[in-house]
Protein backbone atom coordinates (compact mmCIF):
# COMPACT_ATOMS: atom_id res chain seq x y z
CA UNK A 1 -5.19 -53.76 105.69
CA UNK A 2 -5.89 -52.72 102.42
CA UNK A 3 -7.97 -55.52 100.02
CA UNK A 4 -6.99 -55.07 96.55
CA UNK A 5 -8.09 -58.24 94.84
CA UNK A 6 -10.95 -58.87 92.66
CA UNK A 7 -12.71 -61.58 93.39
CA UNK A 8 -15.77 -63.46 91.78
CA UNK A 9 -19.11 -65.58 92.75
CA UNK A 10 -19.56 -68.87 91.05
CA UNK A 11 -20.82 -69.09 87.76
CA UNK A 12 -20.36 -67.94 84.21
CA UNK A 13 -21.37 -65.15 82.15
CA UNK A 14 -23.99 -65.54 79.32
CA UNK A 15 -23.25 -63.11 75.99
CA UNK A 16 -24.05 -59.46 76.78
CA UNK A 17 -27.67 -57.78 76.70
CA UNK A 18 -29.62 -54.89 77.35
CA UNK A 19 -30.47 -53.84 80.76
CA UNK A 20 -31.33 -56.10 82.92
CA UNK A 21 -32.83 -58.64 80.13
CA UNK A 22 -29.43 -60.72 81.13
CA UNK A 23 -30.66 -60.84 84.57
CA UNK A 24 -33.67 -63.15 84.47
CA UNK A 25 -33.41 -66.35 85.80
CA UNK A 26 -29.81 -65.34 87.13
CA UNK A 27 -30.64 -66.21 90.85
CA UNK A 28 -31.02 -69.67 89.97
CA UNK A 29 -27.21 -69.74 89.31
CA UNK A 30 -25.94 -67.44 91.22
CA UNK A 31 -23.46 -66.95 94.58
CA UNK A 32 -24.02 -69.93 96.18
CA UNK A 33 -20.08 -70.90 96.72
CA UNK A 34 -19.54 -67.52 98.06
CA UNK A 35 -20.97 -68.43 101.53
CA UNK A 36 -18.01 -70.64 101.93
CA UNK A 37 -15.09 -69.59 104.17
CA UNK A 38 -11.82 -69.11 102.64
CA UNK A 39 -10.34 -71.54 104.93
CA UNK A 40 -12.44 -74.36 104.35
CA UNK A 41 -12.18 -74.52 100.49
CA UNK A 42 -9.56 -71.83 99.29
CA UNK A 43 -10.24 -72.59 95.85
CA UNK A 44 -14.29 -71.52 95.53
CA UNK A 45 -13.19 -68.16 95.14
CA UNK A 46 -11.17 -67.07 91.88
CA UNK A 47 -10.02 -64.04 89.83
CA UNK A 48 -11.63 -63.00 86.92
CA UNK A 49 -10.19 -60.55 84.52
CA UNK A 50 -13.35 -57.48 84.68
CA UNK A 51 -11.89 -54.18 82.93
CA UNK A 52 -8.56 -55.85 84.33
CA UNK A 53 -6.28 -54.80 87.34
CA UNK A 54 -7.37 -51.41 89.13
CA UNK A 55 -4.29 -48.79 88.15
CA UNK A 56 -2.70 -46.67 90.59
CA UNK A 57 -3.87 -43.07 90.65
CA UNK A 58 -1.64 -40.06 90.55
CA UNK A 59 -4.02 -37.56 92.05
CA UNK A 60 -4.66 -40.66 94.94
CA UNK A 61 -8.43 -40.58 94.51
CA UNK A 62 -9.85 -42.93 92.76
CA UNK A 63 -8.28 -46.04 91.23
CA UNK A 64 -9.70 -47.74 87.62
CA UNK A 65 -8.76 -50.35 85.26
CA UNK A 66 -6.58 -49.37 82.17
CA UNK A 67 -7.91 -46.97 79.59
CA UNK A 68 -10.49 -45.17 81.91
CA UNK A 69 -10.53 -42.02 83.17
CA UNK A 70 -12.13 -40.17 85.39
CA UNK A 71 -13.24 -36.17 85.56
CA UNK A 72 -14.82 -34.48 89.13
CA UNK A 73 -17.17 -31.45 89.20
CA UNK A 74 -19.40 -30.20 91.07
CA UNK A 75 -17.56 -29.64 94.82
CA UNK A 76 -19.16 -28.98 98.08
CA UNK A 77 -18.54 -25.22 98.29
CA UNK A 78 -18.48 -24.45 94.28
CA UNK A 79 -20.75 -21.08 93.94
CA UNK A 80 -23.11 -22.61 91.38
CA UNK A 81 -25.00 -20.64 88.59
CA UNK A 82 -27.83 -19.17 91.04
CA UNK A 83 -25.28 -17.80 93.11
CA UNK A 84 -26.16 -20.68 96.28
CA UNK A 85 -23.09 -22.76 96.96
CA UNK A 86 -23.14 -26.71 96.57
CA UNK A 87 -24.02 -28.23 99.35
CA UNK A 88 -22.42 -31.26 101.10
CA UNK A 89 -22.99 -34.95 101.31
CA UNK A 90 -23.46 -36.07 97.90
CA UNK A 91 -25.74 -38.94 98.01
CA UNK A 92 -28.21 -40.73 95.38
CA UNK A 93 -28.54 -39.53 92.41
CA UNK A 94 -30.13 -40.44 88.34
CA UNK A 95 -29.95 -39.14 84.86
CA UNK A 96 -32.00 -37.89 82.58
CA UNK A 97 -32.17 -37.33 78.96
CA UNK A 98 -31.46 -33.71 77.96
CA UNK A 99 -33.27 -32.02 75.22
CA UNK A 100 -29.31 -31.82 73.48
CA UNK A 101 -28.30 -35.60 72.58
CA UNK A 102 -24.88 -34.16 73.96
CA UNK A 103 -26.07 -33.33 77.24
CA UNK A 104 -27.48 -35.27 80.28
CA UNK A 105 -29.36 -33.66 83.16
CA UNK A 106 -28.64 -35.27 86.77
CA UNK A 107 -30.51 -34.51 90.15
CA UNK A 108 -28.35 -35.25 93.55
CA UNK A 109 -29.46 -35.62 96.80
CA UNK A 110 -27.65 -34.27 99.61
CA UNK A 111 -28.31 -36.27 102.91
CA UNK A 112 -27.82 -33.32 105.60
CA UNK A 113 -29.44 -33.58 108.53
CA UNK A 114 -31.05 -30.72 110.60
CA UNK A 115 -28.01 -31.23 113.33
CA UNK A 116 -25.24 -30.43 110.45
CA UNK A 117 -24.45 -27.20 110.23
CA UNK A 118 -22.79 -24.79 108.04
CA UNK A 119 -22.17 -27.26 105.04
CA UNK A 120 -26.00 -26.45 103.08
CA UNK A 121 -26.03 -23.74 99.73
CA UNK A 122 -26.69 -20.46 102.09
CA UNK A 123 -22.98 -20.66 102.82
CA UNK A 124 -21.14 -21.70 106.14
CA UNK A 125 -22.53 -18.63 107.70
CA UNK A 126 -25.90 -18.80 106.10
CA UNK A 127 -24.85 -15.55 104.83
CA UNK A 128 -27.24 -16.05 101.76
CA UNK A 129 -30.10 -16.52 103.48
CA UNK A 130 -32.30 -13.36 102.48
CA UNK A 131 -31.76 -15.09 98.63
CA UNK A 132 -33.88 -17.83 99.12
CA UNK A 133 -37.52 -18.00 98.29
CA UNK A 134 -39.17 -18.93 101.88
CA UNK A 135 -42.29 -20.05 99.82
CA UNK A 136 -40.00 -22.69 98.40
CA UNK A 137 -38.25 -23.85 101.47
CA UNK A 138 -39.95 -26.73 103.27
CA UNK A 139 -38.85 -26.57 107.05
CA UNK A 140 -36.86 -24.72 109.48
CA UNK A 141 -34.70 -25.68 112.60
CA UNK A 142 -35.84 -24.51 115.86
CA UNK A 143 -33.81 -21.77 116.00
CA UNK A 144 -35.25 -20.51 112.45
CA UNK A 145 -32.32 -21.45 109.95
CA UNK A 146 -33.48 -23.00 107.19
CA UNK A 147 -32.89 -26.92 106.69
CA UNK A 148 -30.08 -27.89 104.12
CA UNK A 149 -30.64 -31.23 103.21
CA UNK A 150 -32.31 -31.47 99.49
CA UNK A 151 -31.05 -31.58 95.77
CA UNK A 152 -29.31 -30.20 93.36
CA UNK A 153 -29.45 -30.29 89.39
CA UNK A 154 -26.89 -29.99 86.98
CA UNK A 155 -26.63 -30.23 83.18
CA UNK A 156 -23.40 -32.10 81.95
CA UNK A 157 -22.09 -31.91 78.20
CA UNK A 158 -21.25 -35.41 77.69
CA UNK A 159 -19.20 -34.53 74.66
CA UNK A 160 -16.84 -32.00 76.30
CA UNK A 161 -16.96 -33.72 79.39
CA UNK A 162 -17.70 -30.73 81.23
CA UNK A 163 -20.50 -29.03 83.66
CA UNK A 164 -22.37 -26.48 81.88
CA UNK A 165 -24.63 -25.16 85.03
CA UNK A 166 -25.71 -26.50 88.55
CA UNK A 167 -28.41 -24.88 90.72
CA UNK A 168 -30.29 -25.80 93.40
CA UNK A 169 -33.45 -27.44 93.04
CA UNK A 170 -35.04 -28.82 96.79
CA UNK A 171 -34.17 -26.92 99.93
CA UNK A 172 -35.34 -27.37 103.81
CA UNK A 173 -35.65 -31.21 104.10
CA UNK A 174 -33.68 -33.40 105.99
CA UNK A 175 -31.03 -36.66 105.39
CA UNK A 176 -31.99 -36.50 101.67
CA UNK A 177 -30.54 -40.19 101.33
CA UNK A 178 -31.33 -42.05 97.90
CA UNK A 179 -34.82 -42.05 95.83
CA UNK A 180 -35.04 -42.34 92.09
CA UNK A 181 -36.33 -41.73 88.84
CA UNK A 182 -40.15 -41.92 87.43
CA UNK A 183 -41.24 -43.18 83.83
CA UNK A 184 -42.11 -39.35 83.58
CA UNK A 185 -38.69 -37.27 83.76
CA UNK A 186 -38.87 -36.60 87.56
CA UNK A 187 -37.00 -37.53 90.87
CA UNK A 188 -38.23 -39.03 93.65
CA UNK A 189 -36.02 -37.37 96.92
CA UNK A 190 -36.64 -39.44 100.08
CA UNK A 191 -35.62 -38.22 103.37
CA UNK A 192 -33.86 -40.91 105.58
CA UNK A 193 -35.44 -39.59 108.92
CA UNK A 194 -38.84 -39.48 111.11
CA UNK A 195 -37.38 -36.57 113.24
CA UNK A 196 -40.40 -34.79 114.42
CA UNK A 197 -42.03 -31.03 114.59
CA UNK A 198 -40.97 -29.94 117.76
CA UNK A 199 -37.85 -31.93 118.05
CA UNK A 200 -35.31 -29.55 116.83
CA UNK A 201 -37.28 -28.94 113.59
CA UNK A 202 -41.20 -27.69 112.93
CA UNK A 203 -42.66 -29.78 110.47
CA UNK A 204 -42.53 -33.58 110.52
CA UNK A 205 -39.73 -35.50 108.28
CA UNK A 206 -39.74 -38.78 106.97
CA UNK A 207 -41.48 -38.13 103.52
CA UNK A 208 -41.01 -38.57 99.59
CA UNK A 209 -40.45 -35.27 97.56
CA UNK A 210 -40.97 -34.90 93.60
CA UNK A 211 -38.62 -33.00 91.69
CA UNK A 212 -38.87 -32.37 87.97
CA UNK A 213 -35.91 -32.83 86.17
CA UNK A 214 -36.78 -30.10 83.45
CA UNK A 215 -37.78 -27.57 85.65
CA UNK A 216 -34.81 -24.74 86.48
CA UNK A 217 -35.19 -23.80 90.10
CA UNK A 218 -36.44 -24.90 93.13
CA UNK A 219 -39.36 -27.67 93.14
CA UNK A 220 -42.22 -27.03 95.04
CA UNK A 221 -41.74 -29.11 98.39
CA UNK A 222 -45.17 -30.89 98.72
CA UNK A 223 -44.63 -34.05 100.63
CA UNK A 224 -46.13 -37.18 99.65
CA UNK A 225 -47.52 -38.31 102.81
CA UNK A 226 -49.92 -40.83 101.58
CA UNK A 227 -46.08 -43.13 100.51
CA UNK A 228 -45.49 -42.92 104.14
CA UNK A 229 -43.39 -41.67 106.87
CA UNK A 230 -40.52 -43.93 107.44
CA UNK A 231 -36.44 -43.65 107.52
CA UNK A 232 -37.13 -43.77 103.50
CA UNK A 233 -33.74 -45.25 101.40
CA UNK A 234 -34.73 -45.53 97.61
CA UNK A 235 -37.78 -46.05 95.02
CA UNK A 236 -38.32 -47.76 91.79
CA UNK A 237 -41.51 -47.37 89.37
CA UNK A 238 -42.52 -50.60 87.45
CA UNK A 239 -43.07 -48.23 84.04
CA UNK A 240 -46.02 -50.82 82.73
CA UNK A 241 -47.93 -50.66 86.07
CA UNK A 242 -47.10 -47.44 88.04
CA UNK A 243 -46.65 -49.28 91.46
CA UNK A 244 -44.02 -47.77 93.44
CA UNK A 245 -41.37 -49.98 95.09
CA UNK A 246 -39.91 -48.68 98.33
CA UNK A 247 -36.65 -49.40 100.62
CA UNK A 248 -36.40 -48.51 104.21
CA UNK A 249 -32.84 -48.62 105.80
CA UNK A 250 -33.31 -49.62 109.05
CA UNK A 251 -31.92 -53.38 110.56
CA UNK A 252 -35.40 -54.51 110.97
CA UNK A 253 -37.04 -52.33 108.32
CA UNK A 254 -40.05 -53.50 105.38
CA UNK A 255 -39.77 -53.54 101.08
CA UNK A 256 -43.14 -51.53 100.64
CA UNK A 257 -44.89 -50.99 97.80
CA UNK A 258 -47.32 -48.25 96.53
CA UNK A 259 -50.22 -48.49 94.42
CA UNK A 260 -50.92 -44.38 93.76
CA UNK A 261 -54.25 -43.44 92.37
CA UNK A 262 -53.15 -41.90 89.78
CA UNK A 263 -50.06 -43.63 87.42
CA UNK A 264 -48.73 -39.81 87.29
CA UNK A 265 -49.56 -37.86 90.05
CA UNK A 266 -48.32 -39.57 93.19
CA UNK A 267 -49.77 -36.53 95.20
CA UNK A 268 -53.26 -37.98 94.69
CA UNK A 269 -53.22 -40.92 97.01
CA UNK A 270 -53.08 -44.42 97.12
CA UNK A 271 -52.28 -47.78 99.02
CA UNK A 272 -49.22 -48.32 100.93
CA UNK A 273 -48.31 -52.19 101.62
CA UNK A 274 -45.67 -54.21 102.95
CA UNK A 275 -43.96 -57.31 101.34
CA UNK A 276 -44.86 -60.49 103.33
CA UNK A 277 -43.30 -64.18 102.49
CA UNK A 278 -46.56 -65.69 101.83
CA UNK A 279 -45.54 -69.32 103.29
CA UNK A 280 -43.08 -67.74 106.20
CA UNK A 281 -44.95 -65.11 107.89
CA UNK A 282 -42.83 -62.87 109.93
CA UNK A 283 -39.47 -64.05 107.40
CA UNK A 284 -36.06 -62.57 108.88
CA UNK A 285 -34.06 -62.45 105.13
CA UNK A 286 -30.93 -61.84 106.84
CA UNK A 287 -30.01 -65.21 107.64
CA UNK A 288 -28.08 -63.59 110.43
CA UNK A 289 -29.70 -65.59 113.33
CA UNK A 290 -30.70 -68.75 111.77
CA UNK A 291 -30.82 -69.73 107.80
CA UNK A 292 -34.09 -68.75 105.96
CA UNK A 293 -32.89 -68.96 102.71
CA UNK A 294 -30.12 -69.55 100.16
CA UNK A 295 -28.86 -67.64 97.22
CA UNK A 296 -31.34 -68.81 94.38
CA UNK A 297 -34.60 -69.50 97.09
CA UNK A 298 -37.55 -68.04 96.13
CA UNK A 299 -40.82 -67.13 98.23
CA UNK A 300 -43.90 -65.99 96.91
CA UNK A 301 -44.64 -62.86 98.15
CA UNK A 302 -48.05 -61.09 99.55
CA UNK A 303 -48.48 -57.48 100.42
CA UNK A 304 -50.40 -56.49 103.26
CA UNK A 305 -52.54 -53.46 103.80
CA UNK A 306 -50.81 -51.16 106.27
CA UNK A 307 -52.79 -47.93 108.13
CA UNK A 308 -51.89 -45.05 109.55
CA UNK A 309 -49.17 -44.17 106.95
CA UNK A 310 -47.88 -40.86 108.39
CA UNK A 311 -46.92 -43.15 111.40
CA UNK A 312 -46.02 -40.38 114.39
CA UNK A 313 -44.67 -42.88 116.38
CA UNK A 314 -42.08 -44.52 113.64
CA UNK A 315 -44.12 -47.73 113.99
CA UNK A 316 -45.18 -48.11 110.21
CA UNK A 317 -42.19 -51.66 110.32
CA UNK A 318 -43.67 -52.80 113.32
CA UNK A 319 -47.18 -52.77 112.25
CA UNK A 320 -46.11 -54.52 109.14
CA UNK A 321 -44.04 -57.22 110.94
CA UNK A 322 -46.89 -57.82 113.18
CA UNK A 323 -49.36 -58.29 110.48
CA UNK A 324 -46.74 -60.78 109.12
CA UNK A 325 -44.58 -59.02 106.75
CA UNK A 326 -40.73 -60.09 105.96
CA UNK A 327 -38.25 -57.64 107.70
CA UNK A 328 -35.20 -56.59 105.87
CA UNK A 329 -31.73 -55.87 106.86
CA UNK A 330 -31.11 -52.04 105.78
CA UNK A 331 -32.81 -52.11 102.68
CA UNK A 332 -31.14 -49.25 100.37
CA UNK A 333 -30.54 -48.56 96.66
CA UNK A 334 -32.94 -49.86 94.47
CA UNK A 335 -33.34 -50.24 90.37
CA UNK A 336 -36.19 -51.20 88.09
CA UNK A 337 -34.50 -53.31 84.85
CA UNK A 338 -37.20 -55.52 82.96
CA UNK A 339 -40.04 -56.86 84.35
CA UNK A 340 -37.98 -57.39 88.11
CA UNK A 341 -36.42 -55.09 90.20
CA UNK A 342 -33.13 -55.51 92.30
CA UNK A 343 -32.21 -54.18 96.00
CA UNK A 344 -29.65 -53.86 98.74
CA UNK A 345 -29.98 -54.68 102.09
CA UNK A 346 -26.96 -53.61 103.21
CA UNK A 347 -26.13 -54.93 106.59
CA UNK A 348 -27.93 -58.35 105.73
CA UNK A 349 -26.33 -61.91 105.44
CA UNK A 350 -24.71 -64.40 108.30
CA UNK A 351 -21.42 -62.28 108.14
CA UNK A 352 -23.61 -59.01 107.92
CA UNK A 353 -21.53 -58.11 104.63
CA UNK A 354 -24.83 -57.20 102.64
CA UNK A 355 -26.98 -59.16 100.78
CA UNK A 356 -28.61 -58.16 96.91
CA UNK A 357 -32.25 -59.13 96.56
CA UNK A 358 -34.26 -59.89 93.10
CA UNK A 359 -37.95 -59.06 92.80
CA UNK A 360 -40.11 -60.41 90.19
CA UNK A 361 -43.78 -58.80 89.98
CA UNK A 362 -46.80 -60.81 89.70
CA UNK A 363 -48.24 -60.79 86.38
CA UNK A 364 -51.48 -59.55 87.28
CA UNK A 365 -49.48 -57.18 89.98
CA UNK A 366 -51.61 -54.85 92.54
CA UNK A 367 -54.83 -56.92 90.99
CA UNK A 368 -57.31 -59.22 92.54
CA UNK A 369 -56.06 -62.00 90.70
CA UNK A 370 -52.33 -61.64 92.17
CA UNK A 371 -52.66 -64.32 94.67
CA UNK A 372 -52.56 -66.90 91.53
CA UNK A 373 -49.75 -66.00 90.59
CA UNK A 374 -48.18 -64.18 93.04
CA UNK A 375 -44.39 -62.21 92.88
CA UNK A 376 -41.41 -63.78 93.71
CA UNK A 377 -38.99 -62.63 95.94
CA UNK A 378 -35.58 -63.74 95.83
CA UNK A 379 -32.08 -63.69 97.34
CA UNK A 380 -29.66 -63.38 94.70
CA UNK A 381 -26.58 -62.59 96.05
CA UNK A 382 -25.07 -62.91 99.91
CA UNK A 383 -21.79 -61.68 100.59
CA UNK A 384 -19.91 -64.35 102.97
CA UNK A 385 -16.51 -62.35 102.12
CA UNK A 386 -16.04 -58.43 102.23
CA UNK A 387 -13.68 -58.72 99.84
CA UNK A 388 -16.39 -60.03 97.12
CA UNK A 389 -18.81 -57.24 98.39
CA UNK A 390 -19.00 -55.35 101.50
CA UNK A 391 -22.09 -52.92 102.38
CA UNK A 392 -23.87 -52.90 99.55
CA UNK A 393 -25.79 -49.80 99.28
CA UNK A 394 -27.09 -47.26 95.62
CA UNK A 395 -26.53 -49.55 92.91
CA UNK A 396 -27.84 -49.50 88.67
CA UNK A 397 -28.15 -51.20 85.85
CA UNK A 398 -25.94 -51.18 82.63
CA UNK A 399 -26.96 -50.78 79.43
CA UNK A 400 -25.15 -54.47 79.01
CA UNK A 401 -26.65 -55.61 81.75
CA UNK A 402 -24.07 -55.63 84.54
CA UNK A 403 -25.26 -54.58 88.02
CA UNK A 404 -23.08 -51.33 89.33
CA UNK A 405 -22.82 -51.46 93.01
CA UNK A 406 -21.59 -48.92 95.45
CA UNK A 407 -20.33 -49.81 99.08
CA UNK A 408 -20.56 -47.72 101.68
CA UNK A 409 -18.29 -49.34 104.37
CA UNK A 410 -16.92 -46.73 106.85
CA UNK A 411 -13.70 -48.53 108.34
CA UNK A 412 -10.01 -46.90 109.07
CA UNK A 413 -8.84 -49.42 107.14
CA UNK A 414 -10.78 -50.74 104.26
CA UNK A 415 -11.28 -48.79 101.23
CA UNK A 416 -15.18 -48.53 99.56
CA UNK A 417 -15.80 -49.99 95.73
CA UNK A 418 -17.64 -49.70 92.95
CA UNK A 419 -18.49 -53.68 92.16
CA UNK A 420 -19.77 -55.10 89.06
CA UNK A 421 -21.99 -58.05 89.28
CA UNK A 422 -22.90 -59.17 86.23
CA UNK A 423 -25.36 -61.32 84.49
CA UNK A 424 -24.41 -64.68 85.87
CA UNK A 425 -23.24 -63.84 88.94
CA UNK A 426 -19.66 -62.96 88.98
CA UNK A 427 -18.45 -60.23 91.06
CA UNK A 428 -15.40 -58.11 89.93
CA UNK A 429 -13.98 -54.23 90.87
CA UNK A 430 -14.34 -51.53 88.88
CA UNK A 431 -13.25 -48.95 90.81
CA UNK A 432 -11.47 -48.00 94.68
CA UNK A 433 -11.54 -44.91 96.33
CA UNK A 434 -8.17 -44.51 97.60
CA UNK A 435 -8.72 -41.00 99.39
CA UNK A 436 -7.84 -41.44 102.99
CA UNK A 437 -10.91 -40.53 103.94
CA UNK A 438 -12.35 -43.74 102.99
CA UNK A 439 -15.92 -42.56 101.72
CA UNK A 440 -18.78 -44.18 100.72
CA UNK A 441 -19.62 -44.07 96.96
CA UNK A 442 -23.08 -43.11 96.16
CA UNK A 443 -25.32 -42.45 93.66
CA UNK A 444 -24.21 -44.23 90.83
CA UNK A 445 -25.77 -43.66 87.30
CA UNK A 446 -25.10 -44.17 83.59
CA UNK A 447 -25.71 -41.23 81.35
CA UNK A 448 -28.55 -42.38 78.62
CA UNK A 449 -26.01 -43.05 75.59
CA UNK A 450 -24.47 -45.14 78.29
CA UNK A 451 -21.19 -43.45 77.56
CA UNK A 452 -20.54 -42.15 80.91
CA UNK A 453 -20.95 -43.28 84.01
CA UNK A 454 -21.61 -41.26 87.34
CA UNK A 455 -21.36 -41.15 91.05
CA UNK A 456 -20.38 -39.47 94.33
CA UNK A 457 -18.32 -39.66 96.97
CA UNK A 458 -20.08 -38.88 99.76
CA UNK A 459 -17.66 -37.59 102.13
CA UNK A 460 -15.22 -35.81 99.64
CA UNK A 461 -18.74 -33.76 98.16
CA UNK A 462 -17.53 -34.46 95.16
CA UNK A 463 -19.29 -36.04 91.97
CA UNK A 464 -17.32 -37.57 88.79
CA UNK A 465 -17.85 -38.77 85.88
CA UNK A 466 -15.88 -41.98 84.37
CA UNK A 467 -15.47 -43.24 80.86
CA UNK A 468 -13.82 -45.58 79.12
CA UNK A 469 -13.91 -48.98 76.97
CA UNK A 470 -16.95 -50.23 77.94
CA UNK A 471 -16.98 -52.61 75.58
CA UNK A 472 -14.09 -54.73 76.37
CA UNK A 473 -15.17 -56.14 79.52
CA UNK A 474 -14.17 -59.70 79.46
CA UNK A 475 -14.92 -62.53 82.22
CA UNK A 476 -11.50 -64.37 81.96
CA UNK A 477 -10.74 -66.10 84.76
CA UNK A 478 -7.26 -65.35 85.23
CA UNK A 479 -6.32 -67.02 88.42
């Protein structure tokens, strides 16, 4: 069965503003008709017009409304410009400005495990393995060949539309899943994994890992142990205080947060907490079970003190939980707009079709005085139909403030989107993968002109770029 509709959420779309600005207060109004079935009230759901109807593809890759086009680069296999080949798995991914107006710098993560072999930049044979520098190389399989999970970085001419160079920039970690950008020009690689020294690798996994953006070559891999060792998803930096916000994607996993010592040097320590529903200790958000909340509820939020961050027994969710802190349904791709951050717990919801969660700091956030006026945590969208949104996972902000989702829905017979959600709560498509393959999309990012848009598909290795008439989305209903 292939789903080719558009469908929306209820409510209507306010005029179009920066990032993320459009978003406050949109919870309130938001997705509540879209827990409805279908069969009970066929009219809650209706079309709306988006960038208009997807248009077949030629190539049969990826399908977009009328007047954009896409361009791919940057292929698992390509011999980049230090001679190591790209590796696979094309996962998150962000932008960053280039010292060229024209040109935009991206880092990628690629989420190879230690078990995957063959598919990392020494080559299926790791027959360029005497090229790498071993004092840049974090860990090694038991059997001595280097890890191949990391990231790369390329430079893009956004006026050509063309790569100019990729090279490889993190090497020897593991399941290099999502992360994200700091206020300072670097990315934050998170490995989606506790696998342990001694269990088919020799150092512990399960860590954060700082790559600068303008740095050509390979980052120094220097864990930062103090954010924790968990199956880490994605981070976000609130740019006015310097706490870190972090997803774990596991089905009974903790939103943590990090309050460094330092607002720029992450290495040098800090506090790692765990959200907790101040008036529902021990919250389950996923409403799979029994109904907690509704799209639009709001808790107020504590965090709680956790110990022991480096966690050798994968335990750092269970000593949250029992402390009292909310547990989240695969929490994954995370982005920081203004003043409130939004996330994806992927698997969450009474269907288990993903749910999108809104975070609003305390003013006096990480202070003494945040218990009088604590954050609030919201649920802001839940999918009740697959065809509205299905697996959430990386998602961004526009620079109009529309929410870019990817899904990441393996199935032999549904195909993954890229969903819009945008200010008011409507849901529309903006793009299918149509490859038969039926990969996740990942990574998604908008260049900082906004003019082009980015993201991979996972299981092709591939990452394109997409422009277009931005401007002339329109929330018509047309049904």
């Amino acid at each position: 069965m292939q789903l080719s509709r558009r469908f929306l959420l209820n409510g209507a779309l306010a005029s179009t503003v920066a990032t993320s600005v459009a978003f406050a207060g949109l919870g309130q109004r938001a997705n509540g008709a879209v827990r409805v079935e279908p069969s009970a009230d066929p009219g809650y759901l209706s079309e709306i017009e988006g960038y208009g109807a997807l248009q077949p593809d030629p190539k049969g890759f990826i399908e977009l409304p009328a007047g954009f086009s896409y361009t791919t680069f940057s292929t698992f296999g390509d011999v980049m410009d230090d001679g190591f080949h790209v590796p696979a798995l094309h996962d998150g991914m962000a932008a960053f400005p280039h010292l060229s107006p024209d040109k935009v710098v991206l880092v990628r993560n690629h989420e190879i495990k230690h078990t995957v072999l063959g598919v990392g930049p020494l080559g299926d044979k790791y027959q360029l393995i005497d090229k790498i520098d071993r004092s840049r190389l974090y860990d090694h399989a038991s059997d001595g060949i280097p890890l191949s999970g990391g990231t790369t970085t390329l430079i893009y001419d956004l006026k050509s539309q063309r790569l100019e160079s990729h090279y490889l920039s993190l090497t020897g970690t593991s399941t290099n899943c999502a992360g994200g950008s700091t206020p300072w020009g670097s990315w934050l690689s998170c490995e989606e994994t506790t696998q342990a020294a001694g269990d088919g690798v020799k150092k512990d996994h399960g860590y954060v890992f700082e790559v600068p953006s303008g740095y050509k070559g390979l980052a120094a891999p220097v864990p930062i142990k103090t954010m924790g060792r968990f199956n880490h998803e994605a981070v976000c930096i609130d740019p006015r205080t310097g706490i870190v916000y972090m997803t774990e994607d596991m089905s009974d996993g903790a939103f943590y947060r990090y309050l460094p010592n330092d607002l720029r040097y992450l290495h040098k320590g800090g506090r790692l907490q765990a959200l907790a529903f101040r008036d529902v200790p021990r919250a389950t958000t996923s409403n799979k079970y029994s109904q907690l909340w509704k799209p639009g509820d709001r808790f107020a939020a504590v965090w709680i003190d956790l110990v022991d961050v480096e966690s050798p027994d994968d335990s750092l969710r269970t000593q949250a939980y029992l402390k009292g802190a909310a547990r989240f349904s695969r929490g994954e791709g995370i982005h920081f707009g203004n003043n409130e951050m939004f996330f994806a717990c992927t698997s969450g919801g009474a269907k288990a079709y993903g749910q999108l969660m809104r975070y609003i700091p305390s003013p006096y956030e990480g202070t003494d005085r945040e218990k009088d006026q604590p954050g609030q945590i919201e649920l802001f969208v839940e999918s009740g139909d697959l065809r509205v949104l299905d697996y959430a996972d990386n998602l961004t902000t526009s620079p109009w403030g529309h929410l870019y989702v990817c899904e990441d829905r393996y199935s032999d017979i549904l195909f993954n989107h890229l969903r819009i959600v945008t200010p008011e709560g409507k849901v529309t498509t903006f793009a299918r993968n149509v490859d038969g393959g039926h990969s996740e999309w990942a990574g998604v990012t908008f260049s900082p002109d906004g003019s082009t848009l980015f993201a991979n598909i996972q299981g092709n290795g591939v990452t394109v770029a997409i422009t277009g008439p931005w401007k002339q989305f329109s929330d018509r209903a047309i049904a």
